[in-house]
Protein backbone atom coordinates (compact mmCIF):
# COMPACT_ATOMS: atom_id res chain seq x y z
CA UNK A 1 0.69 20.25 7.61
CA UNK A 2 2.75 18.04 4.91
CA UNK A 3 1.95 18.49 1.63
CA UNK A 4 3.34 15.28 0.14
CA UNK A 5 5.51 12.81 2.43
CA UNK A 6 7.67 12.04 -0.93
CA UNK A 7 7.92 13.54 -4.05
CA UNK A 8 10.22 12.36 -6.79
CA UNK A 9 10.62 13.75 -10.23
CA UNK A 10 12.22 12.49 -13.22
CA UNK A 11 14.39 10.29 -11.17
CA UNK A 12 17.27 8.44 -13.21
CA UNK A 13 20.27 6.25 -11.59
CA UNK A 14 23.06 4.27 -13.71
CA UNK A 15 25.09 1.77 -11.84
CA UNK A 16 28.94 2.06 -12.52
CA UNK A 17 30.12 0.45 -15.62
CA UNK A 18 26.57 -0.77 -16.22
CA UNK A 19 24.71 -0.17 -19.83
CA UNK A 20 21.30 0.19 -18.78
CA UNK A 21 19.50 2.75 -16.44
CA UNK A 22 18.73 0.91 -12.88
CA UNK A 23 15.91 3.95 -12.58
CA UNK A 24 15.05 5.68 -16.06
CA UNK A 25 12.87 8.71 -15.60
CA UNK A 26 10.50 8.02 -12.31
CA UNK A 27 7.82 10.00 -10.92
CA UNK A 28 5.43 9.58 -8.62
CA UNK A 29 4.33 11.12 -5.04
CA UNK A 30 3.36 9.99 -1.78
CA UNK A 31 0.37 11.38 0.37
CA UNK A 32 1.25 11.40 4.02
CA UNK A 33 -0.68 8.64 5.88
CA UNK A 34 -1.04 6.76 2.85
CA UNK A 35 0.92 3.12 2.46
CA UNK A 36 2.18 3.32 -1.14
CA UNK A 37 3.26 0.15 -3.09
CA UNK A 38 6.28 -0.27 -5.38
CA UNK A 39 5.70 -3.50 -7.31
CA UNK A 40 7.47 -5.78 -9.57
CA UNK A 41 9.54 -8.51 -10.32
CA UNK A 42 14.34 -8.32 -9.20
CA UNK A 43 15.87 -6.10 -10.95
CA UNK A 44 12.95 -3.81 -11.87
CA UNK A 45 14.55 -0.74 -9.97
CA UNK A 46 12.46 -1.24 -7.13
CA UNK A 47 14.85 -1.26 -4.41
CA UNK A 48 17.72 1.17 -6.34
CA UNK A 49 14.83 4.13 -6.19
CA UNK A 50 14.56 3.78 -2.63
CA UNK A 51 18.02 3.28 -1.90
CA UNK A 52 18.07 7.13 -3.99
CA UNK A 53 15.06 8.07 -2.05
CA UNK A 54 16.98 7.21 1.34
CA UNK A 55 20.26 8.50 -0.05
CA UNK A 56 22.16 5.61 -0.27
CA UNK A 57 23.57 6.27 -3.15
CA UNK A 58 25.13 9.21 -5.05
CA UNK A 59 24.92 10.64 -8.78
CA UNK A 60 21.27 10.24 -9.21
CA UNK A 61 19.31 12.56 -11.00
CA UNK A 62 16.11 14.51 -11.10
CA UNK A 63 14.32 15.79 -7.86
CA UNK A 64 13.53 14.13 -4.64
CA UNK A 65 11.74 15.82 -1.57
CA UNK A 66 11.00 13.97 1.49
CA UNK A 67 8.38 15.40 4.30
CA UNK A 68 8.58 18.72 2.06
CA UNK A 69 12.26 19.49 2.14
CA UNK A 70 14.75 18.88 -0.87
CA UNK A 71 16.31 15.55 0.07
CA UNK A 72 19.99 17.41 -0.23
CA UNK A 73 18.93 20.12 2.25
CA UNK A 74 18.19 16.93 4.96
CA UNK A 75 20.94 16.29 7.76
CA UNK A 76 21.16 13.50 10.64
CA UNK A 77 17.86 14.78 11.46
CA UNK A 78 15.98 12.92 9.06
CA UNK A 79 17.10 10.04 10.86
CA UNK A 80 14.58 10.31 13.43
CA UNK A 81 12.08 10.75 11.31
CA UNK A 82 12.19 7.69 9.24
CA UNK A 83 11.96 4.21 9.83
CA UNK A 84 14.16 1.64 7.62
CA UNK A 85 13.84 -2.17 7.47
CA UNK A 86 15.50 -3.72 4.24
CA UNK A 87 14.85 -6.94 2.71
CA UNK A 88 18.15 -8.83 4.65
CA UNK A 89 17.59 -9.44 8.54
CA UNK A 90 20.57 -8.60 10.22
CA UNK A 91 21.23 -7.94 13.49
CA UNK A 92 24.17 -8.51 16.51
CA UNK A 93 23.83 -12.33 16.88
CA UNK A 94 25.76 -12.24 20.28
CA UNK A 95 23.19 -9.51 21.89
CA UNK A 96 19.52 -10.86 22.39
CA UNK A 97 16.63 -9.31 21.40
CA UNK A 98 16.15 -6.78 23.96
CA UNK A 99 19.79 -5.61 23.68
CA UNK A 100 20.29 -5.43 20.21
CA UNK A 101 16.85 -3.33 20.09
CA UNK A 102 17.92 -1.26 22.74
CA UNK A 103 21.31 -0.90 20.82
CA UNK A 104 19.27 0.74 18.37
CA UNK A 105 17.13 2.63 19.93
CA UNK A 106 19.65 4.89 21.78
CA UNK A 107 21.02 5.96 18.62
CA UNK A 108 17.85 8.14 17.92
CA UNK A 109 17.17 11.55 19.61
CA UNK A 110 13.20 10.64 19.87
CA UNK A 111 12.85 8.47 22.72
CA UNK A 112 9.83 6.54 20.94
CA UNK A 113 8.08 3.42 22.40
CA UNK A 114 9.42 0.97 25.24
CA UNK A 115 11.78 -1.64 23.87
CA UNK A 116 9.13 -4.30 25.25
CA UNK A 117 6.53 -3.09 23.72
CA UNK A 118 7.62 -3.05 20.74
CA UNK A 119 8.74 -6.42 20.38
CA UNK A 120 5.30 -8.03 21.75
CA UNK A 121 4.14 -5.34 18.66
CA UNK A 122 6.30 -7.87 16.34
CA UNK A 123 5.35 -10.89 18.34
CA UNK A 124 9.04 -11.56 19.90
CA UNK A 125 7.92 -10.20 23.40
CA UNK A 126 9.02 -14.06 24.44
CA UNK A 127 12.00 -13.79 22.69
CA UNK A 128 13.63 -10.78 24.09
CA UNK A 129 16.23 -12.29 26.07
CA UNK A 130 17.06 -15.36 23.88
CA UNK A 131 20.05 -14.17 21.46
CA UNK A 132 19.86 -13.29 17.97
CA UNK A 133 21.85 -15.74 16.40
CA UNK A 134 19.45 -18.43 17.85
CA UNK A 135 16.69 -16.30 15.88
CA UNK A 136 14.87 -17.93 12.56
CA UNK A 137 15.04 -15.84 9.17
CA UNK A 138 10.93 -14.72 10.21
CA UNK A 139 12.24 -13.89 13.86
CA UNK A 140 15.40 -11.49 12.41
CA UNK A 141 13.03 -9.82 9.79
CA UNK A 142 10.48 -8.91 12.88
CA UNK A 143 13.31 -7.69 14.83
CA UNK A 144 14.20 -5.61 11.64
CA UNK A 145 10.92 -4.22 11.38
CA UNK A 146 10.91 -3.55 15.47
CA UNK A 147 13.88 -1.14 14.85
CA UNK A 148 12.59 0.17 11.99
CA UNK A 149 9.19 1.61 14.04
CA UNK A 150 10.55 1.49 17.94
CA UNK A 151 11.12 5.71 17.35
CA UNK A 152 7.86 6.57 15.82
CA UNK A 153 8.66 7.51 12.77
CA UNK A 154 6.61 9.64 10.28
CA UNK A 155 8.03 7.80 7.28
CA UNK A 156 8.42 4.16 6.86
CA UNK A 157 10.31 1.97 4.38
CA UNK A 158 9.96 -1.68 3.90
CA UNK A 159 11.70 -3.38 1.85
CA UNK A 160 10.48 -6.87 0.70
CA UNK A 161 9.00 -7.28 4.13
CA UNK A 162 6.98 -10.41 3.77
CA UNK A 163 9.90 -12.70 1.59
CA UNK A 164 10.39 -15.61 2.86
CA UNK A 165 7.93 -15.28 5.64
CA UNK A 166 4.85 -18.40 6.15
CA UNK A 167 1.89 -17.32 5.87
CA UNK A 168 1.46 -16.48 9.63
CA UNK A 169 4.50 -14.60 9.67
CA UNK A 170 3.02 -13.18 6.48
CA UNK A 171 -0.10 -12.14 8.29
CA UNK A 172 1.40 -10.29 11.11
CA UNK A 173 3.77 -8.25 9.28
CA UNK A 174 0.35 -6.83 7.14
CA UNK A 175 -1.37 -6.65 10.17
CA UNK A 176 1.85 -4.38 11.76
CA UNK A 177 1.28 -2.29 8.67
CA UNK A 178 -2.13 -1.30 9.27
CA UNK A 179 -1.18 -0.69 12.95
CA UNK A 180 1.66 1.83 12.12
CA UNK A 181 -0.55 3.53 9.22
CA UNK A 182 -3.36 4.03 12.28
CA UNK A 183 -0.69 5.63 14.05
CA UNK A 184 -0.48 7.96 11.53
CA UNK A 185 2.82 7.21 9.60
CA UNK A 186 3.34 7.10 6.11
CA UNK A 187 4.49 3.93 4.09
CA UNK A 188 6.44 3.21 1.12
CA UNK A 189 6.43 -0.51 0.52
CA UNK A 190 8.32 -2.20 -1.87
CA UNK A 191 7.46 -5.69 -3.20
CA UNK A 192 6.81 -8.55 -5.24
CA UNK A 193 4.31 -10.20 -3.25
CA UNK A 194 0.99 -8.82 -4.64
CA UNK A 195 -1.21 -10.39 -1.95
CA UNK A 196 0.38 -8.56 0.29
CA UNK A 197 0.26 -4.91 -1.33
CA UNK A 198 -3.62 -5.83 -2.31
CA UNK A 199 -4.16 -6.18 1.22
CA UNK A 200 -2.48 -3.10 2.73
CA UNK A 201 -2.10 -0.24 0.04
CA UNK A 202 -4.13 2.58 -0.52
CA UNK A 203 -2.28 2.70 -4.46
CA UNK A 204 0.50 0.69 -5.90
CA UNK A 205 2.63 1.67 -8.61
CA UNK A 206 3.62 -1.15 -11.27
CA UNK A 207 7.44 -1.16 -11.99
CA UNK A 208 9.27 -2.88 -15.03
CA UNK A 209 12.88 -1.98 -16.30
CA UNK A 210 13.14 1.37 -14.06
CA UNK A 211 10.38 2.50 -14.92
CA UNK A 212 6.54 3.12 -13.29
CA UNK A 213 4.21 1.93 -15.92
CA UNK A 214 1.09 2.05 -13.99
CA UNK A 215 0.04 3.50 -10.71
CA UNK A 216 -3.71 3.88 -8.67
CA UNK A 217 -5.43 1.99 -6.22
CA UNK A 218 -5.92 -1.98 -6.10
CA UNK A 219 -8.91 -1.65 -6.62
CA UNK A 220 -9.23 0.74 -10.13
CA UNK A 221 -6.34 -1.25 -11.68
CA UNK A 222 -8.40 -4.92 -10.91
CA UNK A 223 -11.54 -2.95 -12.50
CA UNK A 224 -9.51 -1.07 -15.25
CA UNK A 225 -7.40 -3.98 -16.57
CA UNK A 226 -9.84 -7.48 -15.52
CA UNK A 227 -12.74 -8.74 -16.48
CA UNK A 228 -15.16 -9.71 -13.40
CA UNK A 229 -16.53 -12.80 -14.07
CA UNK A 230 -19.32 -15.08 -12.87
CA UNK A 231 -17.86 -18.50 -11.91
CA UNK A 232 -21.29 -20.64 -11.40
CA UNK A 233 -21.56 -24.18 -9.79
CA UNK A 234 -24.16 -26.29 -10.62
CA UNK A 235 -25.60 -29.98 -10.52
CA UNK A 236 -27.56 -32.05 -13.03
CA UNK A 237 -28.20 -35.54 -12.50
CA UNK A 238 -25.56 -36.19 -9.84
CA UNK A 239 -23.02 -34.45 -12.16
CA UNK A 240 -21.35 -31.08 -10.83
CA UNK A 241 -20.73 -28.19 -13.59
CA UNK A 242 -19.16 -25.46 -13.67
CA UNK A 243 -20.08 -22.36 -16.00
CA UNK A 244 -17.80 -18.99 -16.31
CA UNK A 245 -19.85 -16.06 -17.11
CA UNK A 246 -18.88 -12.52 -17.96
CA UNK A 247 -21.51 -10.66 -15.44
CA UNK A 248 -23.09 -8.70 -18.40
CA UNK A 249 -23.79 -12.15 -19.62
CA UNK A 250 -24.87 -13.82 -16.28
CA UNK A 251 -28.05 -12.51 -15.97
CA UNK A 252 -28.81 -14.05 -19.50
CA UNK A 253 -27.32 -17.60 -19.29
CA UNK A 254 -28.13 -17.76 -15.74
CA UNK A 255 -31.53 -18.20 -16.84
CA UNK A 256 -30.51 -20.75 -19.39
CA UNK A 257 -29.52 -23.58 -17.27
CA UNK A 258 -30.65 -26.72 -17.52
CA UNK A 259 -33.98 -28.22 -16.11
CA UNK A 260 -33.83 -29.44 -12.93
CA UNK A 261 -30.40 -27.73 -12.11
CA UNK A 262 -29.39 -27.14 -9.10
CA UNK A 263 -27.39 -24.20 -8.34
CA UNK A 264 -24.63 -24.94 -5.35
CA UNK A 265 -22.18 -21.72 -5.22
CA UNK A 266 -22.14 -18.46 -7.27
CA UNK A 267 -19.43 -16.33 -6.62
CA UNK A 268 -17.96 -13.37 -8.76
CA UNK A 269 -14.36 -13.30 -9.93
CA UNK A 270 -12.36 -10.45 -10.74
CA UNK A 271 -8.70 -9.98 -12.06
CA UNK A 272 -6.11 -10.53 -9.25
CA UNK A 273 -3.36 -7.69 -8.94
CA UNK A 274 -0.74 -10.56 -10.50
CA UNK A 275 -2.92 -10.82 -13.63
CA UNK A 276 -3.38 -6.91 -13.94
CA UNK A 277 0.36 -6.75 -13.64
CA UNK A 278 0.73 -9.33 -16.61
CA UNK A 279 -2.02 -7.67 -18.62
CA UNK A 280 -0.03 -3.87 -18.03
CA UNK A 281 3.41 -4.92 -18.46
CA UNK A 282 3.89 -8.10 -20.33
CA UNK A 283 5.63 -9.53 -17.53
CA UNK A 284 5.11 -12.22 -14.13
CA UNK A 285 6.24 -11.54 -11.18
């Protein structure tokens, strides 16, 4: 059984020629079947860590193990364990869907899922044989993702996954993320959008200028860092108002209001993850 499914320690990386550390000192480590969230705004080292993490780059520093081996001791073999779909769709814009896919797939040594399958999994099961270069931007990032997963891999990266996507497109891809975490694989997420890493991460880690300055679950950084509110509606004389309460002080005022008030909607309110992330770091994403 794994013990962690990454584990990085006092990771630093310096671009060539470049002043400033791109990654200054991270640590952090992932549980296996957890989706883990790497937030923050371009440029905060988000995508250089994992590019260390995958080993996409030389001269970094510190310690990285993936799926409990040193990540200098792992050979071609990791390959078919991990699953990789950047921020950039690309793909072979003469092949169509089910070639380019199947392209892919034969250069693992796992034979994973059926090429179909998977690409009715990313909704472009009526899009297999219609080429690539036809394909919108939200079409090439689902085919990214279909390679990235078509092996079954115990380790998955996404990079960005939902940028640029509608809102539909948007949905699916979180919804494909719960599917593959039910399947049992592990997921390191990087992003800016913090609906989407609300919605699908177990704990997120806040990074600003290389650096993680705040990491747990959604849910303990929204409680830790907001203040839950009570947003009240109510109507007097034809005249809708609207009163924001901090709870401890809701059950006073509530009883306040004005004769003859009638209340329409109470609802509590509570920090989003984009305001914790301003209130932690200074900065908007």
């Amino acid at each position: 059984m794994l013990r962690t499914a990454i584990e990085v320690a006092d990771l630093a990386y310096r671009y060539p020629r470049a002043e400033a550390l791109a990654v200054d000192g991270m640590t952090f480590a992932v549980e296996p079947g957890e989706v883990f969230g790497f937030l923050g705004p371009s440029g905060a080292g988000k995508t250089t860590a994992q590019r260390a993490v995958l080993g996409l780059v030389d001269g970094w520093e510190g310690r990285i193990r993936l799926l409990d081996r040193d990540r200098r001791w792992w050979g071609r073999d990791l390959h078919d364990r991990i699953g990789v779909s950047f921020e950039l769709p690309v793909g072979y814009p003469r092949l169509t869907a089910r070639e380019d896919l199947t392209h892919f797939a034969n250069l693992h040594r796992r034979a994973g899922r059926g090429v179909a399958d998977v690409l009715g999994a990313v909704g472009l099961g009526d899009a297999a044989d219609e080429p690539v270069g036809s394909f919108s931007k939200g079409m090439r990032a689902r085919l990214n993702l279909a390679r990235a997963i078509q092996h079954e891999p115990e380790l998955l990266f996404l990079d960005e996954p939902t940028s640029g996507l509608d809102p539909v497109n948007a949905a699916e891809v979180r919804a494909l993320v719960h599917a593959e975490q039910a399947r049992g694989a592990t997921i390191f997420l990087t992003t800016h959008d913090m609906a989407t890493a609300a919605s699908v991460c177990d704990r997120v880690a806040f990074v600003v200028g290389g650096r993680i300055v705040a990491c747990d679950t959604p849910r303990a950084l929204q409680l830790d860092h907001g203040e839950r509110r009570l947003r009240v509606e109510y109507r007097v004389g034809g005249e809708v108002h609207v009163a924001a309460l901090s709870l401890e002080e809701a059950a006073r005022q509530l009883a306040g209001l004005p004769e003859g008030a009638i209340v329409e909607t109470v609802h509590t309110t509570e920090a989003s993850l984009d305001d914790v992330f301003r209130a932690v770091t200074g900065h908007a994403l």
